[in-house]
PDB file of N, CA and C in Angstrom:
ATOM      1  N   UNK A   1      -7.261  -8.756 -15.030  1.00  0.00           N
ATOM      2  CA  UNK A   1      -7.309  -8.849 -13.575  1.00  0.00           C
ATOM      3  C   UNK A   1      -7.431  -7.443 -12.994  1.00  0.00           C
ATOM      4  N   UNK A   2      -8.321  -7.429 -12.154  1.00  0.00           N
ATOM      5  CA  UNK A   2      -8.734  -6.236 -11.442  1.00  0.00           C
ATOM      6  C   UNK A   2      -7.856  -5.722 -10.614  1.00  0.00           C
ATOM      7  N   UNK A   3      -7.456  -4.714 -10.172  1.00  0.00           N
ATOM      8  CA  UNK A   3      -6.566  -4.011  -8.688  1.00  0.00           C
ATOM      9  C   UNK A   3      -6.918  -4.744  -7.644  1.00  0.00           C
ATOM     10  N   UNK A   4      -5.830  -5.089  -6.537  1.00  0.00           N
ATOM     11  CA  UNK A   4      -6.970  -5.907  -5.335  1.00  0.00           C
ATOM     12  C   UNK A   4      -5.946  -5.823  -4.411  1.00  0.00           C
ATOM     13  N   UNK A   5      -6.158  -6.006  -3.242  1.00  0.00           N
ATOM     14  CA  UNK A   5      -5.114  -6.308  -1.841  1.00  0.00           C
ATOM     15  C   UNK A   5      -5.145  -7.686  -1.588  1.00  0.00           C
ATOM     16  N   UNK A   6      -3.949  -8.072  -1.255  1.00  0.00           N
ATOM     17  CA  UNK A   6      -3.380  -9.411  -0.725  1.00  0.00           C
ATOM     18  C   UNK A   6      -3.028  -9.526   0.848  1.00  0.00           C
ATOM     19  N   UNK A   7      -3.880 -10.284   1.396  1.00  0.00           N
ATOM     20  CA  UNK A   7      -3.562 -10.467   2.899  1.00  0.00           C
ATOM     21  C   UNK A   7      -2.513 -11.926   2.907  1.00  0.00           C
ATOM     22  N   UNK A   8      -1.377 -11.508   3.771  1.00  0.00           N
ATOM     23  CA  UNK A   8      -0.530 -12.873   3.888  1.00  0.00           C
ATOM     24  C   UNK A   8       0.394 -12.950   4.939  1.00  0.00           C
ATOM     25  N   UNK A   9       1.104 -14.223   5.207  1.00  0.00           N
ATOM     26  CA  UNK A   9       1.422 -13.862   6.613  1.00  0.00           C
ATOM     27  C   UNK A   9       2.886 -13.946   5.886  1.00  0.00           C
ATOM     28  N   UNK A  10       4.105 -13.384   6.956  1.00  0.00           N
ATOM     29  CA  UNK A  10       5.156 -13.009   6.528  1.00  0.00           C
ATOM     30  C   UNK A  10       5.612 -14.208   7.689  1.00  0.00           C
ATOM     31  N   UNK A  11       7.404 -14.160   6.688  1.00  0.00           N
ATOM     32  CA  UNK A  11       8.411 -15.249   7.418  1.00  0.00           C
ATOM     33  C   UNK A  11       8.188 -15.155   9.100  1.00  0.00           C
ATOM     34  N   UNK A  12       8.283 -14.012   9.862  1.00  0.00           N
ATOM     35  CA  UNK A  12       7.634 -13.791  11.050  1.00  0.00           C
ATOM     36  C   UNK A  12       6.774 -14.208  11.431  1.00  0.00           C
ATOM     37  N   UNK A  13       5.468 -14.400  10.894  1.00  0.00           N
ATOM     38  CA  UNK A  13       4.437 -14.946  11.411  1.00  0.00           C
ATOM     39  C   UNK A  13       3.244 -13.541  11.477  1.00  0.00           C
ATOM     40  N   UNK A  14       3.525 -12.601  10.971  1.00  0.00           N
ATOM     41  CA  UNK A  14       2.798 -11.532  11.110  1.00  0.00           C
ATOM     42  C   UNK A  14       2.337 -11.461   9.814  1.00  0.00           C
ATOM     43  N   UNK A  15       1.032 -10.905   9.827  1.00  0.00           N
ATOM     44  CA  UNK A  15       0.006 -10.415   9.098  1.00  0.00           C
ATOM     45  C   UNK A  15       0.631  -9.183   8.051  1.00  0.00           C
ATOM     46  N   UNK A  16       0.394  -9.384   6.746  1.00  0.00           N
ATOM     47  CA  UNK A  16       0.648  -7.835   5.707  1.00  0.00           C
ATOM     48  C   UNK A  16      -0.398  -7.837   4.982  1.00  0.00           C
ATOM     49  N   UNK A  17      -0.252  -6.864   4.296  1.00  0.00           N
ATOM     50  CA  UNK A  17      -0.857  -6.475   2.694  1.00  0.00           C
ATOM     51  C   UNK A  17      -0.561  -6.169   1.659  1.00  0.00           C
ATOM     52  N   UNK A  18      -0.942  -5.841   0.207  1.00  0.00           N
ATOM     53  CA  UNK A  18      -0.241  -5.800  -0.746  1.00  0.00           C
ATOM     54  C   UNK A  18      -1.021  -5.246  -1.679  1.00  0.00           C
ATOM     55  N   UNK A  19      -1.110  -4.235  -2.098  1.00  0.00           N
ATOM     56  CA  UNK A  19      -2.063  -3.593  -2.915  1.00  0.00           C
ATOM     57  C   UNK A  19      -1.239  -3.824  -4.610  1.00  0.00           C
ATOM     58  N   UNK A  20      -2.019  -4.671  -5.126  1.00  0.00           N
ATOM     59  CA  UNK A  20      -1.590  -5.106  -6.653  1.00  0.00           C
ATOM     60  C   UNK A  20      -2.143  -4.424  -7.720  1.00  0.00           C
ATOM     61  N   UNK A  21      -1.472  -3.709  -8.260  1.00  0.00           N
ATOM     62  CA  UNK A  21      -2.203  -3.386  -9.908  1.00  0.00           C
ATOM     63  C   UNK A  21      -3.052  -4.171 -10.782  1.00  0.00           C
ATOM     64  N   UNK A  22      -3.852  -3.802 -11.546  1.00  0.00           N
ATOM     65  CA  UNK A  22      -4.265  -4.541 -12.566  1.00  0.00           C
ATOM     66  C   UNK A  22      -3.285  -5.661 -13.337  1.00  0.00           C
ATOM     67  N   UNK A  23      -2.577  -4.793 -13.581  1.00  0.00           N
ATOM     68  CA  UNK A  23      -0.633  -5.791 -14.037  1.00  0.00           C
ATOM     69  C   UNK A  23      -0.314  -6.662 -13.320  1.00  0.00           C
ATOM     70  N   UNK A  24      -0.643  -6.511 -11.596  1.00  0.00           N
ATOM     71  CA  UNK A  24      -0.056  -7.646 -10.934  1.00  0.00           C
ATOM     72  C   UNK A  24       1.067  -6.760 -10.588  1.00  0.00           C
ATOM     73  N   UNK A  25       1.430  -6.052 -10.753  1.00  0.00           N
ATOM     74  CA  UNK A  25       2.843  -5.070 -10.163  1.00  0.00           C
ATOM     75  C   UNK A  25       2.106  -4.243  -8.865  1.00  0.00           C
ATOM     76  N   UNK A  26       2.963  -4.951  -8.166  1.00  0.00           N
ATOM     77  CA  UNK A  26       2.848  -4.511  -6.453  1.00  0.00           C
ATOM     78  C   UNK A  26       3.080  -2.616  -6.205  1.00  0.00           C
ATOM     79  N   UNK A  27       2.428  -2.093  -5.341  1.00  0.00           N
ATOM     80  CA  UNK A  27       2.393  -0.782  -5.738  1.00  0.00           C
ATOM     81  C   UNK A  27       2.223   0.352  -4.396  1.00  0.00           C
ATOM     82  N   UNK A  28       1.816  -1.100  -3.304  1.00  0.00           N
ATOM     83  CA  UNK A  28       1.761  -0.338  -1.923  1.00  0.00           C
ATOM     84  C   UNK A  28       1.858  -1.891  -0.879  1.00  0.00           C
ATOM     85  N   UNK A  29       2.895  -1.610  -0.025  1.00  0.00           N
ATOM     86  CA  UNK A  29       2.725  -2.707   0.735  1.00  0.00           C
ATOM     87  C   UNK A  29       2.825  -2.443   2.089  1.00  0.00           C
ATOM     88  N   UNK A  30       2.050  -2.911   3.348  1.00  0.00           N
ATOM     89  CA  UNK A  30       2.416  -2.516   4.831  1.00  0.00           C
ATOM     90  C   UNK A  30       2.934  -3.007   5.628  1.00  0.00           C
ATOM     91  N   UNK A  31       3.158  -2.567   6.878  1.00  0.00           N
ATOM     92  CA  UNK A  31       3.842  -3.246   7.917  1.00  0.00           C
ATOM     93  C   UNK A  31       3.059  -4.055   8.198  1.00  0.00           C
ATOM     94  N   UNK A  32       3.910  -5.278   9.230  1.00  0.00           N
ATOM     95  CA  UNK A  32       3.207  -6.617   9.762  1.00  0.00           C
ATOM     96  C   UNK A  32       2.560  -5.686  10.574  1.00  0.00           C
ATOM     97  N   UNK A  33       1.411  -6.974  11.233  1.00  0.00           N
ATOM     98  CA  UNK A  33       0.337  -6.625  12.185  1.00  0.00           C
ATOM     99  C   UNK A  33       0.237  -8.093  12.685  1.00  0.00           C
ATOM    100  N   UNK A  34       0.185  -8.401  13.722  1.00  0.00           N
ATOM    101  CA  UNK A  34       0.000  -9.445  14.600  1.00  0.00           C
ATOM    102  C   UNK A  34      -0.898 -10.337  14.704  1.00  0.00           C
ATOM    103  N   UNK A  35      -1.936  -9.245  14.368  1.00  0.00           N
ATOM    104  CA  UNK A  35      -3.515  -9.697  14.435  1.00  0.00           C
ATOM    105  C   UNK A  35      -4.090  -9.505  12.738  1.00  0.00           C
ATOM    106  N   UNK A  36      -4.894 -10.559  12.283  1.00  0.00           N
ATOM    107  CA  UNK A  36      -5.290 -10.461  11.224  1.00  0.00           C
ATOM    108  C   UNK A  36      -6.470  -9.322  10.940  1.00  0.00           C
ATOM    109  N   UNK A  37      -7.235  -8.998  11.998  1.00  0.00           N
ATOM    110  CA  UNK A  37      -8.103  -8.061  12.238  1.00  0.00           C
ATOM    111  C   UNK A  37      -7.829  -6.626  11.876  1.00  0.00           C
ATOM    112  N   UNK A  38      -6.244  -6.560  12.273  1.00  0.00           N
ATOM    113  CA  UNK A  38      -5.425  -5.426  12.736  1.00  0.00           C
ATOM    114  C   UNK A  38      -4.959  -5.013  10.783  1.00  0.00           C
ATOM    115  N   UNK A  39      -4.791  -6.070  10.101  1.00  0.00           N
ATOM    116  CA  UNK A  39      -4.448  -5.848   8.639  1.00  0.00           C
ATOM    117  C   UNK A  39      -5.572  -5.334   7.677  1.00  0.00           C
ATOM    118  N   UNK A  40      -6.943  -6.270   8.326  1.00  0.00           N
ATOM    119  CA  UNK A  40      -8.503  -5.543   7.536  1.00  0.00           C
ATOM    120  C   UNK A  40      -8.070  -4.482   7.790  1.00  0.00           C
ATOM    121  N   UNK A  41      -8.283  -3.715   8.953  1.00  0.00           N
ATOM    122  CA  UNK A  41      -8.151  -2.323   8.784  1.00  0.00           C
ATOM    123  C   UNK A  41      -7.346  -1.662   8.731  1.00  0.00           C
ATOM    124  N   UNK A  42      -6.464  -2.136   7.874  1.00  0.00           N
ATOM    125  CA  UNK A  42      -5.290  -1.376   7.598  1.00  0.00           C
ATOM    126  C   UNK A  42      -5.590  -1.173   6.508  1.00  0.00           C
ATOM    127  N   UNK A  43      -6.369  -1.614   5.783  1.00  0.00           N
ATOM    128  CA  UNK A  43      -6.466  -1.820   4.398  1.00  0.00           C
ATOM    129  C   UNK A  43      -8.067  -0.826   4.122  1.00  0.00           C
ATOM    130  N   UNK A  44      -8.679  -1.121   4.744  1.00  0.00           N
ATOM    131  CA  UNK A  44      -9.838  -0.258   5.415  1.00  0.00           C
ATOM    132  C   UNK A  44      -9.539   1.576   5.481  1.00  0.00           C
ATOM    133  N   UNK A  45      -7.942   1.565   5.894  1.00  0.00           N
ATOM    134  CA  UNK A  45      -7.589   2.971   6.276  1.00  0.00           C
ATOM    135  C   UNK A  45      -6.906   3.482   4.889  1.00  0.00           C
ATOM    136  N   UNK A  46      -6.528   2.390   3.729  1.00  0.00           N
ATOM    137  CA  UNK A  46      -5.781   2.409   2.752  1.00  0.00           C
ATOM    138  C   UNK A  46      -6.983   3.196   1.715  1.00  0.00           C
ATOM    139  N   UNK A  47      -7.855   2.097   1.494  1.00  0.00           N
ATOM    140  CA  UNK A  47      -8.998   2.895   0.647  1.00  0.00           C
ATOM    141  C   UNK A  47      -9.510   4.046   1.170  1.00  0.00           C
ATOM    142  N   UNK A  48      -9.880   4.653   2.685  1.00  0.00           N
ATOM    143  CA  UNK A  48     -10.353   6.036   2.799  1.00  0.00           C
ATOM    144  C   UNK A  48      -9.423   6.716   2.516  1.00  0.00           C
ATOM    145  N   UNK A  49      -7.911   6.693   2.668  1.00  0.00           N
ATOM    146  CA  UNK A  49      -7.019   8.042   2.874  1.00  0.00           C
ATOM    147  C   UNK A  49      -6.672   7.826   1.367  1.00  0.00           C
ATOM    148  N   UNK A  50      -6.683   7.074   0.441  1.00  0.00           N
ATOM    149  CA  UNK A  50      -5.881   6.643  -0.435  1.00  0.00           C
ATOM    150  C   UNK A  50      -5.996   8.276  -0.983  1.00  0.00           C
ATOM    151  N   UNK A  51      -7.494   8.637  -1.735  1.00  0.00           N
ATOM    152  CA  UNK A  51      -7.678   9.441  -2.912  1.00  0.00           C
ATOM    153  C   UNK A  51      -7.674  10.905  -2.347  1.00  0.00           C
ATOM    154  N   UNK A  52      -6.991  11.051  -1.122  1.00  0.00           N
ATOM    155  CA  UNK A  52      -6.236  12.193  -1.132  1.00  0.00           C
ATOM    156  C   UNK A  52      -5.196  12.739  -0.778  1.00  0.00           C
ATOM    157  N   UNK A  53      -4.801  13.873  -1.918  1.00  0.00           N
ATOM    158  CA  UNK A  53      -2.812  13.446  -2.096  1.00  0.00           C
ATOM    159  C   UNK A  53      -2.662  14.148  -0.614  1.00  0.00           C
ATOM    160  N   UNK A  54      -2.918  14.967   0.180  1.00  0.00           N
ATOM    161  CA  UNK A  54      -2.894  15.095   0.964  1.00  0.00           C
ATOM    162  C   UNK A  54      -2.058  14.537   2.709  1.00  0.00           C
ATOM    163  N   UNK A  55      -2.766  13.307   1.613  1.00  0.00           N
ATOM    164  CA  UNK A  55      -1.889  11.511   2.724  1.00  0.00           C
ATOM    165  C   UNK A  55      -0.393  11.023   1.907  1.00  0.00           C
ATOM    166  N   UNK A  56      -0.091  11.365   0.879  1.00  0.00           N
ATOM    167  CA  UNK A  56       1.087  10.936   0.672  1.00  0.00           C
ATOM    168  C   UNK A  56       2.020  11.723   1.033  1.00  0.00           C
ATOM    169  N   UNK A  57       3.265  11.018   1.042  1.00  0.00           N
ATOM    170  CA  UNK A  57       4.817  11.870   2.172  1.00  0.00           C
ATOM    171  C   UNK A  57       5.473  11.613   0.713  1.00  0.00           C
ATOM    172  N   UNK A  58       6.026  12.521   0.281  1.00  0.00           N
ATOM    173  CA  UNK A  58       6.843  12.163  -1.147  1.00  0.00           C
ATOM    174  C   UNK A  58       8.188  11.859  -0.682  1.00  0.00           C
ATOM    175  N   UNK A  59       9.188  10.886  -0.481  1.00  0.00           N
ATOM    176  CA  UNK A  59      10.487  11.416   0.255  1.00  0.00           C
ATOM    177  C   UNK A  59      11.856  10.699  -1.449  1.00  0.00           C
ATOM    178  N   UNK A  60      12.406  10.941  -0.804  1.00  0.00           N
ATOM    179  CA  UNK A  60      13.839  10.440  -1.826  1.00  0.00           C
ATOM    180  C   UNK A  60      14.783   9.465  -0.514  1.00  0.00           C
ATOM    181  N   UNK A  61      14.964   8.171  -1.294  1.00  0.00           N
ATOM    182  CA  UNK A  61      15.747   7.141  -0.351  1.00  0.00           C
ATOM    183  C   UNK A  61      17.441   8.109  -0.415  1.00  0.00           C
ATOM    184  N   UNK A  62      18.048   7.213   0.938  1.00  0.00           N
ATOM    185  CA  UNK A  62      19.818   8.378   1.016  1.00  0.00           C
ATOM    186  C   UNK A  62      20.334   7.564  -0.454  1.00  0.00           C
ATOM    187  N   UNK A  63      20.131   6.573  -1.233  1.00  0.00           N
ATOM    188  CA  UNK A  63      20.466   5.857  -2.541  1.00  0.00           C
ATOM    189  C   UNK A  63      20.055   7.119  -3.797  1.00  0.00           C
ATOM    190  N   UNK A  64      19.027   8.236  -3.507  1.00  0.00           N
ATOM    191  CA  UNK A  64      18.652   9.156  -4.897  1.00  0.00           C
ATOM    192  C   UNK A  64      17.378   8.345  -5.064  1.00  0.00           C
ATOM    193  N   UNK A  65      16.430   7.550  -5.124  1.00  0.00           N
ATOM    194  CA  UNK A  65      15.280   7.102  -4.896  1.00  0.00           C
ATOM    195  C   UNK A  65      14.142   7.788  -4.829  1.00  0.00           C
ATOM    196  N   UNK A  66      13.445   7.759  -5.517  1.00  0.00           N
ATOM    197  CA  UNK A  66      11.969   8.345  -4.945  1.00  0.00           C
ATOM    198  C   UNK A  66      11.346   7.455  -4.587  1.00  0.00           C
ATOM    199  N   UNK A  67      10.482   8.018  -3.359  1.00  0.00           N
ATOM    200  CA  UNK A  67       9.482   6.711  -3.293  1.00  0.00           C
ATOM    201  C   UNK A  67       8.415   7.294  -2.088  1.00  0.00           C
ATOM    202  N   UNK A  68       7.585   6.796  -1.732  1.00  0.00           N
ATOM    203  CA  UNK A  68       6.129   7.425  -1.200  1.00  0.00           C
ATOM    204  C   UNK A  68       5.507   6.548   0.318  1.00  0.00           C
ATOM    205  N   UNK A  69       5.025   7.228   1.210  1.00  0.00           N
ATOM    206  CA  UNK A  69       4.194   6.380   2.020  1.00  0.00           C
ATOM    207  C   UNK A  69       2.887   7.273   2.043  1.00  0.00           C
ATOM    208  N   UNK A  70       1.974   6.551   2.528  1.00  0.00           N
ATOM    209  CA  UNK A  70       0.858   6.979   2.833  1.00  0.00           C
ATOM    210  C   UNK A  70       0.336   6.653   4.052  1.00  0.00           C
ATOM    211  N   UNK A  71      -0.147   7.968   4.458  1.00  0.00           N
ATOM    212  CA  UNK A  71      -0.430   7.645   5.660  1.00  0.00           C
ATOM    213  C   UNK A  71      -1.919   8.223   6.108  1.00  0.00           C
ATOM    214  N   UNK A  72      -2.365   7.841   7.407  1.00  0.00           N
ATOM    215  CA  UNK A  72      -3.533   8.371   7.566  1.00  0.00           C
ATOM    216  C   UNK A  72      -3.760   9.482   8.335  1.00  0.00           C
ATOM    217  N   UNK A  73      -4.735   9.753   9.141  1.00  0.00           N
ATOM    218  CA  UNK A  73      -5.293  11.292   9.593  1.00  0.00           C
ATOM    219  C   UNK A  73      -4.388  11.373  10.290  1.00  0.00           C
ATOM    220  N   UNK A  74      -3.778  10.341  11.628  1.00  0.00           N
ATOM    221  CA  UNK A  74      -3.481  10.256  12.939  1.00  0.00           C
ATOM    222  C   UNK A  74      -1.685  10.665  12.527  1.00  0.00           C
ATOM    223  N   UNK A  75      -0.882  10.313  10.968  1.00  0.00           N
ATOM    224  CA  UNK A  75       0.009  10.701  10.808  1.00  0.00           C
ATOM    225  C   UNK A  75       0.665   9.413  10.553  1.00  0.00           C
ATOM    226  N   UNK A  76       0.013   8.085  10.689  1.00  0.00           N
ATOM    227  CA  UNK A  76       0.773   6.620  10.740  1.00  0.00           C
ATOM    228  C   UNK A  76       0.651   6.473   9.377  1.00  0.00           C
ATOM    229  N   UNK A  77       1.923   5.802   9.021  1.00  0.00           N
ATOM    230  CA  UNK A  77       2.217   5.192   7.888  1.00  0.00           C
ATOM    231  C   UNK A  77       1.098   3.717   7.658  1.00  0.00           C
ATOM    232  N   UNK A  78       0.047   3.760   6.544  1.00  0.00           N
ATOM    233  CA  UNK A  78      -0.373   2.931   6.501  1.00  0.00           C
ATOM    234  C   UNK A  78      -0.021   1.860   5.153  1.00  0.00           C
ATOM    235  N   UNK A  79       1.192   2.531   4.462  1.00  0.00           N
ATOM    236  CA  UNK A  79       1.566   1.780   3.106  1.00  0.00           C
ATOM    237  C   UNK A  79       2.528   2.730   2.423  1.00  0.00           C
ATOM    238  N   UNK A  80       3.412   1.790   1.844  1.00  0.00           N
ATOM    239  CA  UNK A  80       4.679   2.200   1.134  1.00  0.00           C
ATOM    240  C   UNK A  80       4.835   1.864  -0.203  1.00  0.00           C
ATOM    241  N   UNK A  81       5.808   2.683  -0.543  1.00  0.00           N
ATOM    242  CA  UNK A  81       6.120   1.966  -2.055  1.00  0.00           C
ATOM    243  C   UNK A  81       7.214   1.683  -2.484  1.00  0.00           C
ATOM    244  N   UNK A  82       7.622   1.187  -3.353  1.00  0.00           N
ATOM    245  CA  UNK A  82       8.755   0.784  -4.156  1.00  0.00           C
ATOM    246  C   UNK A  82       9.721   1.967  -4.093  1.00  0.00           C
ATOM    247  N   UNK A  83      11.194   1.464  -4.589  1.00  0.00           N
ATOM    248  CA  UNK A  83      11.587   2.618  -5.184  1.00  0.00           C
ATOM    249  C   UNK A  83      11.907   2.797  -6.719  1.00  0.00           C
ATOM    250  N   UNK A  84      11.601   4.284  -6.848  1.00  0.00           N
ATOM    251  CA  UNK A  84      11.138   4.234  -8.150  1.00  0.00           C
ATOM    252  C   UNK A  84      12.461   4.987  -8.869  1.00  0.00           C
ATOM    253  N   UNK A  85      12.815   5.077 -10.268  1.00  0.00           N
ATOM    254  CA  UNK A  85      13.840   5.455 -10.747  1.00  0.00           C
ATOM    255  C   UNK A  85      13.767   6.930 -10.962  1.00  0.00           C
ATOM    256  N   UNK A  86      12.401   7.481 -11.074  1.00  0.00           N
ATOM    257  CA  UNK A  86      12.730   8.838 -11.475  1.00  0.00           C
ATOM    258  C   UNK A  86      10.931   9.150 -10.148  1.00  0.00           C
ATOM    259  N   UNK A  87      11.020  10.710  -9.928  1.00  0.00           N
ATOM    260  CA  UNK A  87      10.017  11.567  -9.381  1.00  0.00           C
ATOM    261  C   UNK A  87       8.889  11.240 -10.101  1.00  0.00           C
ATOM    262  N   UNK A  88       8.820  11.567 -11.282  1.00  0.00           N
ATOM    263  CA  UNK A  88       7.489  10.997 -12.367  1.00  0.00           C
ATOM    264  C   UNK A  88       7.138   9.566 -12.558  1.00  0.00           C
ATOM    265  N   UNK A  89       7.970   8.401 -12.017  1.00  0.00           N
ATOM    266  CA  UNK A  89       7.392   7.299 -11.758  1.00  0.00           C
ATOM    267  C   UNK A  89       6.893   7.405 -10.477  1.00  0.00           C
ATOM    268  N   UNK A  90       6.870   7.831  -9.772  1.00  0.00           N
ATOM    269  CA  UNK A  90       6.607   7.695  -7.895  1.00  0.00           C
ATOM    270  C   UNK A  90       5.587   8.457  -8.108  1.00  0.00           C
ATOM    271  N   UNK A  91       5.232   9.820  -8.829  1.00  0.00           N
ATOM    272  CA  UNK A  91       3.479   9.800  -9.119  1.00  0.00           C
ATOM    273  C   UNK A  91       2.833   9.075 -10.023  1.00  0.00           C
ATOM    274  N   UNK A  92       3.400   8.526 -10.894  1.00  0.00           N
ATOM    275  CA  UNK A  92       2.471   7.895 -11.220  1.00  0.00           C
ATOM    276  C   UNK A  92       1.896   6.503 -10.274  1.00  0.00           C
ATOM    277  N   UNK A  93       3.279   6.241  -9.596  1.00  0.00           N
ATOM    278  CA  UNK A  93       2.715   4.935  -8.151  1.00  0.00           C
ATOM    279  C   UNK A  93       1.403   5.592  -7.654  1.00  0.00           C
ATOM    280  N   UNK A  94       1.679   6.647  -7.179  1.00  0.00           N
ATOM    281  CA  UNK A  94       0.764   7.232  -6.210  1.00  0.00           C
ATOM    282  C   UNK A  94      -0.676   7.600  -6.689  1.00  0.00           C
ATOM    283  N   UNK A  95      -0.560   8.439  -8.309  1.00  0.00           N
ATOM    284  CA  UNK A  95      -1.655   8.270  -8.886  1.00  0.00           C
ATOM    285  C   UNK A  95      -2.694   6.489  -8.918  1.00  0.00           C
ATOM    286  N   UNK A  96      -1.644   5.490  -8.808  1.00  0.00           N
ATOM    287  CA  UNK A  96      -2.816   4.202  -9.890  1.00  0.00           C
ATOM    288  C   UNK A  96      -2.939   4.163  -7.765  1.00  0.00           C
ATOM    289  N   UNK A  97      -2.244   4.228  -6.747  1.00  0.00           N
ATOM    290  CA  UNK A  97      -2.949   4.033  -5.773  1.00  0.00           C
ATOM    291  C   UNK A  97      -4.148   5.012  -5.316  1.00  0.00           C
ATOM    292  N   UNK A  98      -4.201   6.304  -5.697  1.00  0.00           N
ATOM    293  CA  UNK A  98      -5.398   6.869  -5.932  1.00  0.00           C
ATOM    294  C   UNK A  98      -6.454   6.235  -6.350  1.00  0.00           C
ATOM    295  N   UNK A  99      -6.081   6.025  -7.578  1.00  0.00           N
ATOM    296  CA  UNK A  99      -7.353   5.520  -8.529  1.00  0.00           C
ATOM    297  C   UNK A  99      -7.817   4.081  -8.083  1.00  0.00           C
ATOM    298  N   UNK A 100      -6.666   3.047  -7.850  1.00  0.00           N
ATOM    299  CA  UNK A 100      -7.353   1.599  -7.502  1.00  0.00           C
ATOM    300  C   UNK A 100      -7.752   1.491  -6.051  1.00  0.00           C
ATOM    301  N   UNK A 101      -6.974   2.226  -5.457  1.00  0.00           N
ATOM    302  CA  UNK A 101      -7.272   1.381  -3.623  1.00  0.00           C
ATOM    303  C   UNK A 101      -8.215   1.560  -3.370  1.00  0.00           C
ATOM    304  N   UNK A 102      -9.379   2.609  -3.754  1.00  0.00           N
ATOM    305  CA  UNK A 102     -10.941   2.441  -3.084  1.00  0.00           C
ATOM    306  C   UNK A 102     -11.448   1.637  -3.560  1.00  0.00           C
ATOM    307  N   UNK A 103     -11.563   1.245  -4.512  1.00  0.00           N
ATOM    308  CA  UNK A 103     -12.711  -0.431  -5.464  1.00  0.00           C
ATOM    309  C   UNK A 103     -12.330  -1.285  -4.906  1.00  0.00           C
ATOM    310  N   UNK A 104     -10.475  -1.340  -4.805  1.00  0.00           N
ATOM    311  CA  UNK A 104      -9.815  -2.966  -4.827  1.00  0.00           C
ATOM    312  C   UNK A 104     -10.689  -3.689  -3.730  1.00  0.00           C
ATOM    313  N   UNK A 105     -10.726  -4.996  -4.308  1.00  0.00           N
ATOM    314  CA  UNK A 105     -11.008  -6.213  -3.764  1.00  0.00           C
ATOM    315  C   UNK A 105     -10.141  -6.659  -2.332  1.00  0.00           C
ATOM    316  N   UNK A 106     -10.405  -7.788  -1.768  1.00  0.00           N
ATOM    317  CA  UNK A 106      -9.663  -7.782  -1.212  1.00  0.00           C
ATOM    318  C   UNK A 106      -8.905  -9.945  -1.025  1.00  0.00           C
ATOM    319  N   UNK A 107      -7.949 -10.650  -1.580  1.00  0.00           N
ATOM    320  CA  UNK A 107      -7.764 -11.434  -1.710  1.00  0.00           C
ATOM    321  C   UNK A 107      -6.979 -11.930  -0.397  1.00  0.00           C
ATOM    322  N   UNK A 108      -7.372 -12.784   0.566  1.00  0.00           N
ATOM    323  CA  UNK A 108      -7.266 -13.322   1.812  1.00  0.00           C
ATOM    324  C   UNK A 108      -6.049 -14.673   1.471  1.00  0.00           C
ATOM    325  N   UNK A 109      -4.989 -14.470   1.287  1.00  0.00           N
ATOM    326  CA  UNK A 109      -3.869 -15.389   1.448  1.00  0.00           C
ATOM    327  C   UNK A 109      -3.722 -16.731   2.413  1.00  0.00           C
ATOM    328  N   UNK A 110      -4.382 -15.804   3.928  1.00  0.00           N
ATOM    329  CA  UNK A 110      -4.273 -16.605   4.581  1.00  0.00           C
ATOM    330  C   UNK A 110      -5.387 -17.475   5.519  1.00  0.00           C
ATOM    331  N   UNK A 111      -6.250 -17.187   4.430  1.00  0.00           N
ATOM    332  CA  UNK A 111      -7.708 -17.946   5.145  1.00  0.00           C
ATOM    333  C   UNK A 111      -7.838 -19.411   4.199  1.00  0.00           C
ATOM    334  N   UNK A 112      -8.155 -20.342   4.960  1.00  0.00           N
ATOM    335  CA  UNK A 112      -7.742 -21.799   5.004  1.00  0.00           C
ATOM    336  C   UNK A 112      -8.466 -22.683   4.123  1.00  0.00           C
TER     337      UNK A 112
END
């Protein structure tokens, strides 16, 4: 199975995404969006900014956590990640979102 994004609507009723590994291990996910329109291009902003590190915020959760957002030109968080157990897992998150988010596909959850 290929890398791909998942559009779906959340307990809210709002629109997300979900950028999946080849594995199926989730690896970037975003805030709701209201509008389903509003999630394409979120995902749209995911593959241009992805492949440069430039856009990632490296931070550590107040738990000792590493973990990453990415964001775009304007400074908005367009996707997050897990938290990871050590600094060298949280690049490697950030590396496979380098490498997959420009190809990935894109799998529509919530189209009927």
């Amino acid at each position: 199975m290929a890398a791909h994004f998942e559009i779906y609507k959340d307990k809210a009723g709002e629109f997300r995404f979900h950028l999946k590994a080849a594995n199926g291990e989730i690896i970037l996910v975003s805030e709701g969006y209201k509008q389903h329109a509003s999630a394409v291009h979120g995902i749209e902003s995911v593959k241009t900014n992805a492949p440069d590190d430039a856009r990632y915020e490296r931070k550590v959760s107040t738990s000792g956590k590493p973990h990453f957002n990415l964001k775009a030109r304007n400074g908005e968080i367009i996707g997050s990640s897990q938290l990871y157990a050590s600094e060298q897992a949280r690049d490697h998150g950030i590396e496979a979102v380098k490498k997959t988010a420009p190809e990935a596909t894109i799998k529509d959850q919530t189209a009927a």
